[in-house]
C-alpha atoms as a PDB file:
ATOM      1  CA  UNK A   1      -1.441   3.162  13.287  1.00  0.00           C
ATOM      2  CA  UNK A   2       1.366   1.530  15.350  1.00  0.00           C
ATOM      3  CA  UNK A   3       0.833  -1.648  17.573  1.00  0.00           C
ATOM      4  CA  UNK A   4       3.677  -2.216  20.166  1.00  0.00           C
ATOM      5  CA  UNK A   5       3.980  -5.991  21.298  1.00  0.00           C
ATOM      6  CA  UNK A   6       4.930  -7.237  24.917  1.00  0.00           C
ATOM      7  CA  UNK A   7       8.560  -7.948  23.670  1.00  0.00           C
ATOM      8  CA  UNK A   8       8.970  -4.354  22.221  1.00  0.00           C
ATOM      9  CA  UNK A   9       8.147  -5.405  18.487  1.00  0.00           C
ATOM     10  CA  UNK A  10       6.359  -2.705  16.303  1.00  0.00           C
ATOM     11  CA  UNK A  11       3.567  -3.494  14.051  1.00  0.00           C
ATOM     12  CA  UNK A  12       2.655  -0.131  11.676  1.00  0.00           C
ATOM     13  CA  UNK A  13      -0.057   0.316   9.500  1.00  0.00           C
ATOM     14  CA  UNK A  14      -0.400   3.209   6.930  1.00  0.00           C
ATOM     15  CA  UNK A  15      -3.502   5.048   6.108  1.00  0.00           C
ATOM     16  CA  UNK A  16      -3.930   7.777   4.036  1.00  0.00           C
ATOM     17  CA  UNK A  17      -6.717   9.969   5.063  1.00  0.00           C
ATOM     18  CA  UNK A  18      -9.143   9.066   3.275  1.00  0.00           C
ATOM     19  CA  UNK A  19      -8.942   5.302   3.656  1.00  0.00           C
ATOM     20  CA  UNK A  20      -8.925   5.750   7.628  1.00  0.00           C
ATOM     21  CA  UNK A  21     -12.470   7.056   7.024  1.00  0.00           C
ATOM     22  CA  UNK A  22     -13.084   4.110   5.073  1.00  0.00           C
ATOM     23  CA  UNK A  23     -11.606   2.242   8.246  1.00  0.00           C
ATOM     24  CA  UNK A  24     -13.625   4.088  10.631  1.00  0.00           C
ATOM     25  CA  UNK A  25     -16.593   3.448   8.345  1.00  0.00           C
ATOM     26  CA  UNK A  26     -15.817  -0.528   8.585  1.00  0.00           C
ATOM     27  CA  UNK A  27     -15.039  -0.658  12.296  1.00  0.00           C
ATOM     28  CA  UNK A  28     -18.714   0.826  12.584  1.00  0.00           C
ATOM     29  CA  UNK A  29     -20.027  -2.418  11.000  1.00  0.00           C
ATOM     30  CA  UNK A  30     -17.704  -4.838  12.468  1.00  0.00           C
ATOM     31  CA  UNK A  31     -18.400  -3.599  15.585  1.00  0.00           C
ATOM     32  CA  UNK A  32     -22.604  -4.100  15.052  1.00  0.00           C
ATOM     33  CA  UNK A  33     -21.673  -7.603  14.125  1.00  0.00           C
ATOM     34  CA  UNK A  34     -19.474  -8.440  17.089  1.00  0.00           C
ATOM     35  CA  UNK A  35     -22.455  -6.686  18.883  1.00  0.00           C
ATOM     36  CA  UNK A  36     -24.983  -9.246  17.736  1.00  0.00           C
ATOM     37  CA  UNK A  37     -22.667 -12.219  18.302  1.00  0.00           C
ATOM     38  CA  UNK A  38     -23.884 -14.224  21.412  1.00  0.00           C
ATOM     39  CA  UNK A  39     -20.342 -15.203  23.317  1.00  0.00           C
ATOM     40  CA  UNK A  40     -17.769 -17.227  22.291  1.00  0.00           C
ATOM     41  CA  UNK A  41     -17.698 -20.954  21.914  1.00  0.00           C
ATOM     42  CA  UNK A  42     -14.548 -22.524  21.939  1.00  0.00           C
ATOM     43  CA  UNK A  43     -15.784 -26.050  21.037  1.00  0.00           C
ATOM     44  CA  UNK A  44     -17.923 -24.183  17.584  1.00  0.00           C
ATOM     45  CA  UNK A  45     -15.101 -21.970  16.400  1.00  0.00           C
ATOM     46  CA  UNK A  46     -15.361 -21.354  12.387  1.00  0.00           C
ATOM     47  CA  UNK A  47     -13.108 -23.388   9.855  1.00  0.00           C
ATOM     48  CA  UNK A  48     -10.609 -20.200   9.720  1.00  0.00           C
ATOM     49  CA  UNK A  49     -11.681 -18.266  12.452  1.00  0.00           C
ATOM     50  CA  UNK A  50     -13.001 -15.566  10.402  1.00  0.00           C
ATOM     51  CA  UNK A  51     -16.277 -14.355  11.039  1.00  0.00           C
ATOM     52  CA  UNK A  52     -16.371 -11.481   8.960  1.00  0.00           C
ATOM     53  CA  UNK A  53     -13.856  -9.641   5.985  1.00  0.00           C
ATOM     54  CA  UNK A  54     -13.861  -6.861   3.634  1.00  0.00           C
ATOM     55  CA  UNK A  55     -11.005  -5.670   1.698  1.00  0.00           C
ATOM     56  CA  UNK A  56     -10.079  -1.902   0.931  1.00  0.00           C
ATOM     57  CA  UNK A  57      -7.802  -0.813  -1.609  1.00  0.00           C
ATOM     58  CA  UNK A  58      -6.023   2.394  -1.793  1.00  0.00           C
ATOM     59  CA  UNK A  59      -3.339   3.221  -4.586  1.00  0.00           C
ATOM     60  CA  UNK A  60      -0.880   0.877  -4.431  1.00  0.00           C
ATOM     61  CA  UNK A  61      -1.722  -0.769  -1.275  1.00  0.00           C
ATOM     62  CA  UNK A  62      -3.978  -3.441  -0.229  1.00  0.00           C
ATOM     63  CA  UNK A  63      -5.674  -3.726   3.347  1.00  0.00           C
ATOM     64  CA  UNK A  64      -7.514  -7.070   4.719  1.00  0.00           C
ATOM     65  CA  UNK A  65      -9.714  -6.628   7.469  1.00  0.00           C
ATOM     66  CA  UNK A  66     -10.877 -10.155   9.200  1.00  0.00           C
ATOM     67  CA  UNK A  67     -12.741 -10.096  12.170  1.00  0.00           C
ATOM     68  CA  UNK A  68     -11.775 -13.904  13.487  1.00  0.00           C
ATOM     69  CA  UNK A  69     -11.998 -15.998  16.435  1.00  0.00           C
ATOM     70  CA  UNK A  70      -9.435 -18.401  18.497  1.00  0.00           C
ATOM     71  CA  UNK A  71      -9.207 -20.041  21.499  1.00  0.00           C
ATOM     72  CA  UNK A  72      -8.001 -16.322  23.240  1.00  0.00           C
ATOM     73  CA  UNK A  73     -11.158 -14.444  22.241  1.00  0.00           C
ATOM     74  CA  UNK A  74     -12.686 -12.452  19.041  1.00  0.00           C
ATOM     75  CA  UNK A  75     -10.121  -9.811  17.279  1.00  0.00           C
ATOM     76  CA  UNK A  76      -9.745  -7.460  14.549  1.00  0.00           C
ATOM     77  CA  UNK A  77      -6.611  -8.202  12.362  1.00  0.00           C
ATOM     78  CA  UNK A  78      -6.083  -5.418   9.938  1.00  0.00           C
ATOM     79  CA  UNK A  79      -3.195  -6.795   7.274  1.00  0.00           C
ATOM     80  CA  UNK A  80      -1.268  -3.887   4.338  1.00  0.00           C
ATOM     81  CA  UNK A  81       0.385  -5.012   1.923  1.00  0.00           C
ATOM     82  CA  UNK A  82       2.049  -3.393  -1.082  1.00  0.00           C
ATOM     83  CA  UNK A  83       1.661  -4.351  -4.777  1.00  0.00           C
ATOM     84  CA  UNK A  84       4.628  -6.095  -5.784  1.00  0.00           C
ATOM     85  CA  UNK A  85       5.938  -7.027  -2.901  1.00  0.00           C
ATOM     86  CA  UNK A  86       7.202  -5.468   0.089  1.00  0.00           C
ATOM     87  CA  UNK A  87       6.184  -6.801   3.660  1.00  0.00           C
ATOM     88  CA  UNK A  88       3.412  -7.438   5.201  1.00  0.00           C
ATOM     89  CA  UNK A  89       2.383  -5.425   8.128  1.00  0.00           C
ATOM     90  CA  UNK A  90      -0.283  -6.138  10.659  1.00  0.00           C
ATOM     91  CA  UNK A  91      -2.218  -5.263  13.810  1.00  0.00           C
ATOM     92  CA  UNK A  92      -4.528  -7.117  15.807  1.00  0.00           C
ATOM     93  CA  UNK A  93      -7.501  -4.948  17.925  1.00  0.00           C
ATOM     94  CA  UNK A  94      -9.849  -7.131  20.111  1.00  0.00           C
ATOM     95  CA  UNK A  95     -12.795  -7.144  19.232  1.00  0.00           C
ATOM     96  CA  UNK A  96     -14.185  -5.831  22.978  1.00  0.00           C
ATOM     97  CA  UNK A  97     -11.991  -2.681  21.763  1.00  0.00           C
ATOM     98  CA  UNK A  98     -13.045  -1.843  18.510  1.00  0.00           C
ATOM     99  CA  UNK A  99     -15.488   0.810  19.130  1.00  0.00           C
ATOM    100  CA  UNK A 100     -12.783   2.768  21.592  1.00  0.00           C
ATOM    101  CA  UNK A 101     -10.704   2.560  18.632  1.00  0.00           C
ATOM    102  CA  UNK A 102     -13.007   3.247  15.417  1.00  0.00           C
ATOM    103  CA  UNK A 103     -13.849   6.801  18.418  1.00  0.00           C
ATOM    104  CA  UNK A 104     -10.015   7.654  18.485  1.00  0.00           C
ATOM    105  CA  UNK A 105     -10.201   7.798  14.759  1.00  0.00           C
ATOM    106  CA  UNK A 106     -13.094   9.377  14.338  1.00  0.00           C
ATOM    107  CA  UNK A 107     -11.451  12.496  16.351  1.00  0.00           C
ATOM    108  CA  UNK A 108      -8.908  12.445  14.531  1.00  0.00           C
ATOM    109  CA  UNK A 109     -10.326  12.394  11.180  1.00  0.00           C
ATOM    110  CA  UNK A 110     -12.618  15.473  12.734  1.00  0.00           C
ATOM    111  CA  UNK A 111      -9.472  17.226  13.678  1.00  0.00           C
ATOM    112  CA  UNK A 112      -7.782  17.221  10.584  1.00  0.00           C
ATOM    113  CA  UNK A 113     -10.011  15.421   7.690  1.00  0.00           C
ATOM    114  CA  UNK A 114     -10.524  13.268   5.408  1.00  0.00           C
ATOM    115  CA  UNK A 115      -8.792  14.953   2.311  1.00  0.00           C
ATOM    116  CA  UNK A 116      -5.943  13.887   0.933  1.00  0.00           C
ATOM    117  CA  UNK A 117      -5.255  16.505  -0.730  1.00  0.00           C
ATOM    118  CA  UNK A 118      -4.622  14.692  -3.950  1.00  0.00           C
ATOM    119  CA  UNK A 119      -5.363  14.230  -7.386  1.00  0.00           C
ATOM    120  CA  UNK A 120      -8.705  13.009  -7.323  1.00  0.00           C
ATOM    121  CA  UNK A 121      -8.547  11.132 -11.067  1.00  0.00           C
ATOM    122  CA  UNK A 122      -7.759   8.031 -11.955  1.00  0.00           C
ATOM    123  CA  UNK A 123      -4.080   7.139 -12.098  1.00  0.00           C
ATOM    124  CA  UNK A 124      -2.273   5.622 -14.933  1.00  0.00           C
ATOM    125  CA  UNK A 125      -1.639   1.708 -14.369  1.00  0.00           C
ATOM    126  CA  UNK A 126       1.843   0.420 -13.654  1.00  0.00           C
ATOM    127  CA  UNK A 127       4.069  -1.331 -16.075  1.00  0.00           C
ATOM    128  CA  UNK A 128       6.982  -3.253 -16.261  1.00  0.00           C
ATOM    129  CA  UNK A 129       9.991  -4.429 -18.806  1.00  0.00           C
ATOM    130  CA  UNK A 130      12.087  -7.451 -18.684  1.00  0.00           C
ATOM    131  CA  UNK A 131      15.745  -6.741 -19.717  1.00  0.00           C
ATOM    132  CA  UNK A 132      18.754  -9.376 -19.683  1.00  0.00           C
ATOM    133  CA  UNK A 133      18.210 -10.777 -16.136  1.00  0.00           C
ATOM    134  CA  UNK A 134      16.590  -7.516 -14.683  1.00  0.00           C
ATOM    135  CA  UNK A 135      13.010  -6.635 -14.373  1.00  0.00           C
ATOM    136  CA  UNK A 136      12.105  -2.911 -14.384  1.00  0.00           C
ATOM    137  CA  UNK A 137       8.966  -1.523 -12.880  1.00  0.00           C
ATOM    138  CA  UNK A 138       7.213   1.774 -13.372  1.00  0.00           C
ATOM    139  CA  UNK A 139       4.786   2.380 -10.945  1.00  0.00           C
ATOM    140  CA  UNK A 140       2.743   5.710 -10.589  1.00  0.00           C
ATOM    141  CA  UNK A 141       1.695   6.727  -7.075  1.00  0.00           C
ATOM    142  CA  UNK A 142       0.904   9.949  -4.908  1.00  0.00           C
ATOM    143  CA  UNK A 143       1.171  10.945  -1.268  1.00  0.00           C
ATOM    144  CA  UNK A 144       1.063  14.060   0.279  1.00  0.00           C
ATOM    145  CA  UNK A 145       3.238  16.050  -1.940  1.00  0.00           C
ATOM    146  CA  UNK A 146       1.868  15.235  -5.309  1.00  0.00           C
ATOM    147  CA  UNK A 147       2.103  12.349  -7.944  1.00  0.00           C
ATOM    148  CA  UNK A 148       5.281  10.635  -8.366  1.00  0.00           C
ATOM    149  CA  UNK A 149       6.423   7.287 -10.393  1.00  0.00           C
ATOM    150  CA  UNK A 150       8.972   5.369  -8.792  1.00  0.00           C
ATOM    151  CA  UNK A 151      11.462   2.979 -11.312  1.00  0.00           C
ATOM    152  CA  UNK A 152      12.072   0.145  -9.576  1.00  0.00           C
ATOM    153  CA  UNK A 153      15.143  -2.561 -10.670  1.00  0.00           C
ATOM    154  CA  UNK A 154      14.753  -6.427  -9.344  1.00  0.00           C
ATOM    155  CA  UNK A 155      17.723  -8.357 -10.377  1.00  0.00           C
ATOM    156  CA  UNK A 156      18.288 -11.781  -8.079  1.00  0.00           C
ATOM    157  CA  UNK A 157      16.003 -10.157  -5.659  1.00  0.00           C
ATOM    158  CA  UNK A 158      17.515  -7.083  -4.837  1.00  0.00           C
ATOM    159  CA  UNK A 159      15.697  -4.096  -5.415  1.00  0.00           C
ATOM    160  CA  UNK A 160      16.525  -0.387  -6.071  1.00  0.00           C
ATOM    161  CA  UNK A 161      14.296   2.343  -6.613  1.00  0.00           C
ATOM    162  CA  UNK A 162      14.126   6.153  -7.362  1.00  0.00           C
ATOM    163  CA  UNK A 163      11.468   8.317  -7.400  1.00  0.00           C
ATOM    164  CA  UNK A 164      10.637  11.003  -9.828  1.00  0.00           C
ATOM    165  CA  UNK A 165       8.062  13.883  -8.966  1.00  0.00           C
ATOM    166  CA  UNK A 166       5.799  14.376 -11.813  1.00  0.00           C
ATOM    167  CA  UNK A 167       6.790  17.909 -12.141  1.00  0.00           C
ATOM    168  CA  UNK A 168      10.090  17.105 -13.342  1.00  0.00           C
ATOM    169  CA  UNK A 169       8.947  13.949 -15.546  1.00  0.00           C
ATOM    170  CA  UNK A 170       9.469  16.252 -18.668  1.00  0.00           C
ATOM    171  CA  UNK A 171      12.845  16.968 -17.578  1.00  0.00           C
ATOM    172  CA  UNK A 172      13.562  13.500 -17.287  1.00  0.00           C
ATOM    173  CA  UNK A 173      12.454  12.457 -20.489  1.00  0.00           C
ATOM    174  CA  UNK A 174      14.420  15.069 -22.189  1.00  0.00           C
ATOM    175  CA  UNK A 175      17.057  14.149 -20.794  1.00  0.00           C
ATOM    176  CA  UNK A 176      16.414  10.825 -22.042  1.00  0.00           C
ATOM    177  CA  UNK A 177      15.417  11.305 -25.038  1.00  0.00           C
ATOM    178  CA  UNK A 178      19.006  13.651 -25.723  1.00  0.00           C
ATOM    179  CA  UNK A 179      20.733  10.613 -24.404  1.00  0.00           C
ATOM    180  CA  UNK A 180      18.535   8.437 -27.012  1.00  0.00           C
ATOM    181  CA  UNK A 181      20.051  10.587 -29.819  1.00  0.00           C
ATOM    182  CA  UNK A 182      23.033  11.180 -28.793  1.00  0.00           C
ATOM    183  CA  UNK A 183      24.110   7.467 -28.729  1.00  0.00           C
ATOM    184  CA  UNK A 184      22.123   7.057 -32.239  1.00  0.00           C
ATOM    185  CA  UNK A 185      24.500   9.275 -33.354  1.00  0.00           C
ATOM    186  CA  UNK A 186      27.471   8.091 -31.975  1.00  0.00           C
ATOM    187  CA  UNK A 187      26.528   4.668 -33.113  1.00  0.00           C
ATOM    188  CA  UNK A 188      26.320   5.436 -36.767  1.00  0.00           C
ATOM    189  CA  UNK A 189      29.184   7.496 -36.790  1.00  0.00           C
ATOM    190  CA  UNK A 190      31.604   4.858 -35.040  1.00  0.00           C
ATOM    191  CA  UNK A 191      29.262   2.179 -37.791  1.00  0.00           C
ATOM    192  CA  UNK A 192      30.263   4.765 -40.603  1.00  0.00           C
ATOM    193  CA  UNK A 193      33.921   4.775 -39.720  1.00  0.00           C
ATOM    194  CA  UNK A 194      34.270   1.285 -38.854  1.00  0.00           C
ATOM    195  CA  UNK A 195      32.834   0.913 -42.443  1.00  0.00           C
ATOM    196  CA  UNK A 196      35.925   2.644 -44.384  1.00  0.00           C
END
C-alpha cells in the first residue's frame, strides 16, 4: 500500500497476504464505529485523538492501526514497523474513505488470496550475541520464497546484513563448522610448536 503526498513524498506499507485480510477484516469494524460516531466536535476532541486501536502482528513486523481525530477531520493512520529497528512507515486514510478502501482490498484479496504460501508453523525466535563492540543478530523470517534467517552486524550503528535461505543453512554450517576445526587445529599445532 503506497500513499503519495502533495509534495511527491511516498509513504509504503507492506502486507503480506494474509495480514491484508486481517486489515480488511479491521477496516470492517473501524468503519461501523466511525459509522456510529455522531460528527465531529472540535471543542470535545479526545486526550490523543484516538478513538479507536488494535494492533496486528505479522512475523517480524508490527502494524498500529488508530482511528484518531484533529482539528482537519477523523482518519485512519496505519503505522509498520520492524523488530529491531528499521523505519517507521505510515499512511493516513480518512475516515469518510475507509470503506472505498477496505472494497479495493477486498478485490484484491478475491483476485489473488489470502495464502501466503508459507510455512504455516511456528517460527523459531530470534537471537542475538554481543562480541567486542559488535552486536550480532539472528533473526528467522519468510516471504514469498521460503524461510530465510538473516545475520545482522550493528557496530556504532551501522548495520550489515546477509541472508541465508534455509535450504542451504546445512551448507552453511558445514562450512562453519570445517572452519571451526580447521583453526582448532591450526591453533594447537602453531601452540605445539611454539612449545618446543
Amino acid at each position: 500500500v503506497q500513499q503519495v503526498g502533495v509534495g511527491g513524498r511516498k509513504s509504503r506499507l507492506l502486507l503480506a497476504m494474509s495480514t491484508a485480510a486481517e486489515f480488511r477484516d479491521h477496516l470492517t469494524s473501524f468503519s461501523e464505529l466511525y459509522a456510529s460516531l455522531g460528527p465531529p466536535n472540535p471543542e470535545n476532541l479526545p486526550e490523543d485523538g484516538k478513538l479507536k486501536s488494535e494492533i496486528m502482528i505479522k512475523d517480524n513486523r508490527r502494524y498500529y492501526l488508530d482511528l484518531k481525530e484533529n482539528s482537519r477531520g477523523r482518519f485512519l493512520r496505519v503505522s509498520q514497523t520492524i523488530a529491531r529497528g528499521g523505519p517507521r512507515s505510515q499512511i493516513a486514510i480518512p475516515a469518510q474513505g475507509m470503506i472505498e478502501f477496505r472494497d479495493a482490498l477486498t478485490d484484491l484479496l478475491e483476485e489473488f488470496g489470502t495464502d501466503d504460501g508459507a510455512f504455516k508453523g511456528e517460527l523459531p525466535e530470534g537471537r542475538h550475541m554481543r562480541v567486542e563492540n559488535k552486536t550480532f543478530y539472528f533473526d528467522i523470517g519468510q516471504n514469498t520464497r521460503g524461510i530465510y534467517m538473516r545475520i545482522s552486524e550493528v557496530k556504532n550503528n551501522f548495520r550489515a546484513a546477509i541472508t541465508i535461505p534455509e535450504k542451504s543453512w546445512s551448507r552453511f554450517r558445514d562450512s562453519f563448522s570445517d572452519y571451526v576445526e580447521k583453526m582448532k587445529e591450526l591453533t594447537e599445532k602453531s601452540a605445539a610448536e611454539g612449545g618446543k
